[in-house]
N, C-alpha and C. Protein backbone atom coordinates (compact mmCIF):
# COMPACT_ATOMS: atom_id res chain seq x y z
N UNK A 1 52.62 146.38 85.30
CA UNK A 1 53.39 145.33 85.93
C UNK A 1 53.65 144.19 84.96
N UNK A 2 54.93 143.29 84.84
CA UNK A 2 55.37 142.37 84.05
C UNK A 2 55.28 141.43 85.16
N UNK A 3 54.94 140.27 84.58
CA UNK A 3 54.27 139.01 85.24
C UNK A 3 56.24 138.02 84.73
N UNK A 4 56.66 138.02 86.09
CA UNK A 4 57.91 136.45 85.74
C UNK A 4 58.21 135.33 85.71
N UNK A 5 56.88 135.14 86.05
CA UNK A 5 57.00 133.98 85.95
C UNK A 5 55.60 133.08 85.44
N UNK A 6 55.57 132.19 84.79
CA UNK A 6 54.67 131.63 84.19
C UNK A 6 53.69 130.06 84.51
N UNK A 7 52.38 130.49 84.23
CA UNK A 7 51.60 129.69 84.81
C UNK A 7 51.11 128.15 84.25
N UNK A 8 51.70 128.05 83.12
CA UNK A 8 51.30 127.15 82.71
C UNK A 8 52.46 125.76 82.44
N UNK A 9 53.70 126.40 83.37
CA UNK A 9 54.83 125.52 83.23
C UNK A 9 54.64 125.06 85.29
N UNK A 10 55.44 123.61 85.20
CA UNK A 10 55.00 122.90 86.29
C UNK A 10 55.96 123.91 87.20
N UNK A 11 55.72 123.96 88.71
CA UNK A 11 56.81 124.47 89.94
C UNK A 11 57.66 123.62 89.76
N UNK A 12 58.73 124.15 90.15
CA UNK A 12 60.36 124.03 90.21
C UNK A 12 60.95 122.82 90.54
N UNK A 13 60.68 122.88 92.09
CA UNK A 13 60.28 121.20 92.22
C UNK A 13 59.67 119.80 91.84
N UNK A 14 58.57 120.18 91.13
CA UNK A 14 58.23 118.93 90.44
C UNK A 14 58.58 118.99 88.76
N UNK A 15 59.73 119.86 88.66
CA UNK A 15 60.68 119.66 86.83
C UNK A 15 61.35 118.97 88.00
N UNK A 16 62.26 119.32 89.21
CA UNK A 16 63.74 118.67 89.34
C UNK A 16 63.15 116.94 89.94
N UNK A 17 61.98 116.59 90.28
CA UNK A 17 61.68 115.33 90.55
C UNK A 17 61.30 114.75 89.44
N UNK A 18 60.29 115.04 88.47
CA UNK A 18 60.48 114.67 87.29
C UNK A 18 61.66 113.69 86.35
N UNK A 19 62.73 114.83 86.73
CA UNK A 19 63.92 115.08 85.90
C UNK A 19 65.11 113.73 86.61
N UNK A 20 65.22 114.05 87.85
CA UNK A 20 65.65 112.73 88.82
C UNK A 20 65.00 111.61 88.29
N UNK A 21 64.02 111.54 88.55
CA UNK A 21 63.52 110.17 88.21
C UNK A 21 63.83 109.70 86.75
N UNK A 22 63.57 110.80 85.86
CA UNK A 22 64.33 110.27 84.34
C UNK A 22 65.66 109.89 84.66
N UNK A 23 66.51 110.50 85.17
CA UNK A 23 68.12 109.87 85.06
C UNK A 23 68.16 108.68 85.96
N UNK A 24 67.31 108.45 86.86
CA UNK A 24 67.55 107.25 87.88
C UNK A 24 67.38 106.32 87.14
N UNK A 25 65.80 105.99 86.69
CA UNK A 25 65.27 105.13 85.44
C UNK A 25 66.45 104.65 84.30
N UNK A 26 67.21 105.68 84.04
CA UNK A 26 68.02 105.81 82.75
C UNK A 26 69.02 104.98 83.03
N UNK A 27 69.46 105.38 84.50
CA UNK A 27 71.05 104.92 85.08
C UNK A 27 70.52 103.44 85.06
N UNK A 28 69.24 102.97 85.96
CA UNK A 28 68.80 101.40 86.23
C UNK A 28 69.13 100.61 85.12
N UNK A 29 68.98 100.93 83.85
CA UNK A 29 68.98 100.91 82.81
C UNK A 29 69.96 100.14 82.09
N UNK A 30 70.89 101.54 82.29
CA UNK A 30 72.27 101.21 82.11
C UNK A 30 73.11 100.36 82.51
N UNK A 31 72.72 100.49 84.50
CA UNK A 31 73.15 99.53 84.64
C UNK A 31 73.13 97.93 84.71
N UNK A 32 71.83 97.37 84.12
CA UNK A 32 71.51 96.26 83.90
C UNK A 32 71.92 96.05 82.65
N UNK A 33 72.47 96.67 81.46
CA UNK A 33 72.85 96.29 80.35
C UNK A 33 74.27 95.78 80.53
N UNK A 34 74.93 96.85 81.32
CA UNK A 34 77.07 96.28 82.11
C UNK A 34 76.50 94.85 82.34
N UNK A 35 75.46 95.08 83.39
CA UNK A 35 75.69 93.44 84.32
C UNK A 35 75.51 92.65 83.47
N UNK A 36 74.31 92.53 82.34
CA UNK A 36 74.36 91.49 80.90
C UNK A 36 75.51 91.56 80.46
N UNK A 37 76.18 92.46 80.58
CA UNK A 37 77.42 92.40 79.80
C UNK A 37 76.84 92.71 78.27
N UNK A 38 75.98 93.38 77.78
CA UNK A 38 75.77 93.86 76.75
C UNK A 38 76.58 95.46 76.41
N UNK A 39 76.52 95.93 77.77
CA UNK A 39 77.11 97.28 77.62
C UNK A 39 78.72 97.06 78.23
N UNK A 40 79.96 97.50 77.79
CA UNK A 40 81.20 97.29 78.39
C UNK A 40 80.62 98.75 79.34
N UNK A 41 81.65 98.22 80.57
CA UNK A 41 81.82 99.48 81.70
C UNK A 41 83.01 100.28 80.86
N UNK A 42 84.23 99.58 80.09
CA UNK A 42 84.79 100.82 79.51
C UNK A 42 84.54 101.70 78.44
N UNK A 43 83.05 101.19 77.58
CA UNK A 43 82.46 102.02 77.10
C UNK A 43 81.93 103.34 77.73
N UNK A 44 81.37 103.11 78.83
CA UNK A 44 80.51 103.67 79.25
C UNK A 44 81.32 105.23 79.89
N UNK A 45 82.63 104.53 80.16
CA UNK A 45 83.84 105.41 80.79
C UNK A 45 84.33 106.15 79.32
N UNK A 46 84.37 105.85 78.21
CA UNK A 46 84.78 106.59 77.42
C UNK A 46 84.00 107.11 76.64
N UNK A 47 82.63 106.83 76.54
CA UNK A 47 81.42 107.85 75.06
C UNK A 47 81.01 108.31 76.37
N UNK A 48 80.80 108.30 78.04
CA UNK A 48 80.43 109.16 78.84
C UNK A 48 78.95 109.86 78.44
N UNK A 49 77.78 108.52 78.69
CA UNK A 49 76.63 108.92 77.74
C UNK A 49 75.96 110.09 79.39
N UNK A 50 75.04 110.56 78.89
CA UNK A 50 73.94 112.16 79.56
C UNK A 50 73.86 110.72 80.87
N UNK A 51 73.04 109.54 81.08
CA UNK A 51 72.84 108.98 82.25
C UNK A 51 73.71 108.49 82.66
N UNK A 52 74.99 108.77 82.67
CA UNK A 52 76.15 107.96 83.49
C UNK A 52 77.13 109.59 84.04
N UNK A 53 76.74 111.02 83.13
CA UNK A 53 77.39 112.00 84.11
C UNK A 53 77.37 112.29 85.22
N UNK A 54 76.43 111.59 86.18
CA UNK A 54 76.94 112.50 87.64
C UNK A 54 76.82 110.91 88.69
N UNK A 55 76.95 109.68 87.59
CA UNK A 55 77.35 108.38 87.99
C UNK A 55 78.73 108.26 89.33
N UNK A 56 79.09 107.57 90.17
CA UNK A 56 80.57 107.60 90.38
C UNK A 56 80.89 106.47 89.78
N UNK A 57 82.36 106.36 89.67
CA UNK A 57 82.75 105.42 89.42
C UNK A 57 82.85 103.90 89.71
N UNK A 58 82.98 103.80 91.39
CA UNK A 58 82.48 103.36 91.88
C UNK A 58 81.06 101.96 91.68
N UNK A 59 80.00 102.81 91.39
CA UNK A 59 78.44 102.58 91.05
C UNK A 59 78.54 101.71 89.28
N UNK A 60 79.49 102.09 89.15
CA UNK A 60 79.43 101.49 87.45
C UNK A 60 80.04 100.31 87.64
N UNK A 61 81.26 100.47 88.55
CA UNK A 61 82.36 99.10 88.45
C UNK A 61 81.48 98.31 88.90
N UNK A 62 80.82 98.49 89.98
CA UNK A 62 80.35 97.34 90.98
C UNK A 62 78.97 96.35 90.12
N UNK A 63 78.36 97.30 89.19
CA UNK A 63 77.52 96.97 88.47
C UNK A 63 77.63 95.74 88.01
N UNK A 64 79.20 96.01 87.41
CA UNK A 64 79.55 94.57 86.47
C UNK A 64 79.42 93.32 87.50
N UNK A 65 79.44 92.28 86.42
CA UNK A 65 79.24 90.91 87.78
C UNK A 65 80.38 90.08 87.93
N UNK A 66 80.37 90.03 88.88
CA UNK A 66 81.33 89.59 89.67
C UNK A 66 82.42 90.53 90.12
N UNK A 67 82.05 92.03 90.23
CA UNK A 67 82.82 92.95 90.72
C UNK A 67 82.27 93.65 92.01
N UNK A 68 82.61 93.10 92.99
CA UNK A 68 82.14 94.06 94.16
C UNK A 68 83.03 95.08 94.74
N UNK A 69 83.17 95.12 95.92
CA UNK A 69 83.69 96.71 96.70
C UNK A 69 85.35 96.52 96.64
N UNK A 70 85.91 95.32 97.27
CA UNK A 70 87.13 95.25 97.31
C UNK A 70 87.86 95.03 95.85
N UNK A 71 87.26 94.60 94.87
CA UNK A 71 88.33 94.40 93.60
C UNK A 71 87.98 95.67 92.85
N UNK A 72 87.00 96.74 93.25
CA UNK A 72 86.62 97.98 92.79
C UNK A 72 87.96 98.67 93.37
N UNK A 73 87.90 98.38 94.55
CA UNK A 73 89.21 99.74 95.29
C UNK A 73 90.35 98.95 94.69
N UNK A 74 90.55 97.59 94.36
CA UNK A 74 92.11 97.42 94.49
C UNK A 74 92.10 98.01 92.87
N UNK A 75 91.36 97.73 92.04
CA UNK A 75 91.74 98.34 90.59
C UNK A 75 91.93 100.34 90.58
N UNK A 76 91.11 100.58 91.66
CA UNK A 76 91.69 102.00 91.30
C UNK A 76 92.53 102.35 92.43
N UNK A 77 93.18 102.11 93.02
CA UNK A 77 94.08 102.24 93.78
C UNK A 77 95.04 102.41 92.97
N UNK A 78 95.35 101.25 92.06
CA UNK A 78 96.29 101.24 90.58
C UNK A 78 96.45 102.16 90.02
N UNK A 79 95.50 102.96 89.34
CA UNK A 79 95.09 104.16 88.55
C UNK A 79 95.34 105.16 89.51
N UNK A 80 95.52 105.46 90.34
CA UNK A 80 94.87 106.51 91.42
C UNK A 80 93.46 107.20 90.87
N UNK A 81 92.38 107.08 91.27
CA UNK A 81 91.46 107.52 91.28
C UNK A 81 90.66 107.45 92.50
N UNK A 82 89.85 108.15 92.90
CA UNK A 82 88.78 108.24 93.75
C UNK A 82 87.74 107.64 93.23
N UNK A 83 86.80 106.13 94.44
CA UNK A 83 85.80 105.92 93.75
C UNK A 83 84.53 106.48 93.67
N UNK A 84 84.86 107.76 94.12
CA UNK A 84 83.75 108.69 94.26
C UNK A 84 83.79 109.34 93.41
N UNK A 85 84.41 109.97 92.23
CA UNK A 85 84.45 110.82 91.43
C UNK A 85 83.40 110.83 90.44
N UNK A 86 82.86 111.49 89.81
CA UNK A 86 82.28 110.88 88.71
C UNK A 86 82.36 111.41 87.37
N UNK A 87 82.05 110.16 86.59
CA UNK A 87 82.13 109.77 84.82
C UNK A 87 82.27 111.26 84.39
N UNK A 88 81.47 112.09 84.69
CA UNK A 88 81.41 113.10 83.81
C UNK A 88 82.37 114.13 84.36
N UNK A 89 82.87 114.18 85.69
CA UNK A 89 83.79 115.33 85.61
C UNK A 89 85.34 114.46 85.64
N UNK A 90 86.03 113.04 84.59
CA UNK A 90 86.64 112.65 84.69
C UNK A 90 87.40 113.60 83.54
N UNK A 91 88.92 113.58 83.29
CA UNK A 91 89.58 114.04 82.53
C UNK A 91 89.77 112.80 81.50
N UNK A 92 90.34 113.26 79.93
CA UNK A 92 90.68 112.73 78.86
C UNK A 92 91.45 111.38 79.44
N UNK A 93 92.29 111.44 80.07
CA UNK A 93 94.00 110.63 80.78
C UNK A 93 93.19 109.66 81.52
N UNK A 94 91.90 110.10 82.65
CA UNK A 94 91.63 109.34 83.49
C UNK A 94 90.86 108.41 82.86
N UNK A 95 89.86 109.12 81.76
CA UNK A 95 89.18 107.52 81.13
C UNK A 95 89.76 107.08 80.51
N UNK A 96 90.81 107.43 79.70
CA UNK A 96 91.97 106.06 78.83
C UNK A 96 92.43 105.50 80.13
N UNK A 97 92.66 105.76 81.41
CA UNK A 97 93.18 104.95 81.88
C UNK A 97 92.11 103.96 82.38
N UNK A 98 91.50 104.48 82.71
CA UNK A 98 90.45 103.33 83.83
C UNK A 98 89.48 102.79 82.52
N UNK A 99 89.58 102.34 81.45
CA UNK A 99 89.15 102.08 80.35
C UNK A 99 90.33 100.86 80.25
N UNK A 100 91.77 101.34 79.76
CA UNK A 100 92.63 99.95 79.86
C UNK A 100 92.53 99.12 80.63
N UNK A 101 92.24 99.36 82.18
CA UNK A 101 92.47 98.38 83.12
C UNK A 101 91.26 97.94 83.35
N UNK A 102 89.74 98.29 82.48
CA UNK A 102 88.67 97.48 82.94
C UNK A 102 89.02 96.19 81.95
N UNK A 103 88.32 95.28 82.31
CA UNK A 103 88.06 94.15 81.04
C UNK A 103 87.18 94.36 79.98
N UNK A 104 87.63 93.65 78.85
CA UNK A 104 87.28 93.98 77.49
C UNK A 104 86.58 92.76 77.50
N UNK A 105 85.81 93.04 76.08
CA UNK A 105 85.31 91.16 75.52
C UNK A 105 86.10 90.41 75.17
């Protein structure tokens, strides 16, 4: 008999909680650097770093300060975008766009 599975690696569930909690941590992160305004949100939309892929869009804009829910929808309303979509399954077109229309330094 061949043995498939192995005993000295953690159950399944505690890699994918593990693993959550690294990207949550990561995202908190992230997003306290936008709100300093150390990190641009249209950076973040265009190098599309590992803790902002399964981000929405949404969650990033609002980050910044002084951006809440309603000037989030009226800017992508502009663009057409969904503010549900997220960073990482955006196309080439959609982050040059929603990149021009965020604010720069």
């Amino acid at each position: 008999m061949t043995q498939t599975a192995s005993t000295a690696t953690a159950p399944q569930h505690l890699r994918a909680l593990e693993r959550a909690n690294t990207v949550r941590l990561a995202r908190a992160e992230l997003k306290r650097r936008v709100a300093s305004g150390d990190t641009l949100a249209a950076e973040v939309v265009i190098d599309s770093p590992w803790e902002a892929q399964s981000m929405t869009i949404f969650d990033l804009i609002t980050s910044q300060r002084r951006w809440g829910r309603a000037r989030c929808r009226r800017l992508l309303q502009g663009i057409p975008i969904s503010e549900q979509k997220t960073i990482g399954s955006m196309t080439a077109r959609q982050r040059q766009a929603l990149a021009a229309a965020l604010p720069s330094r």
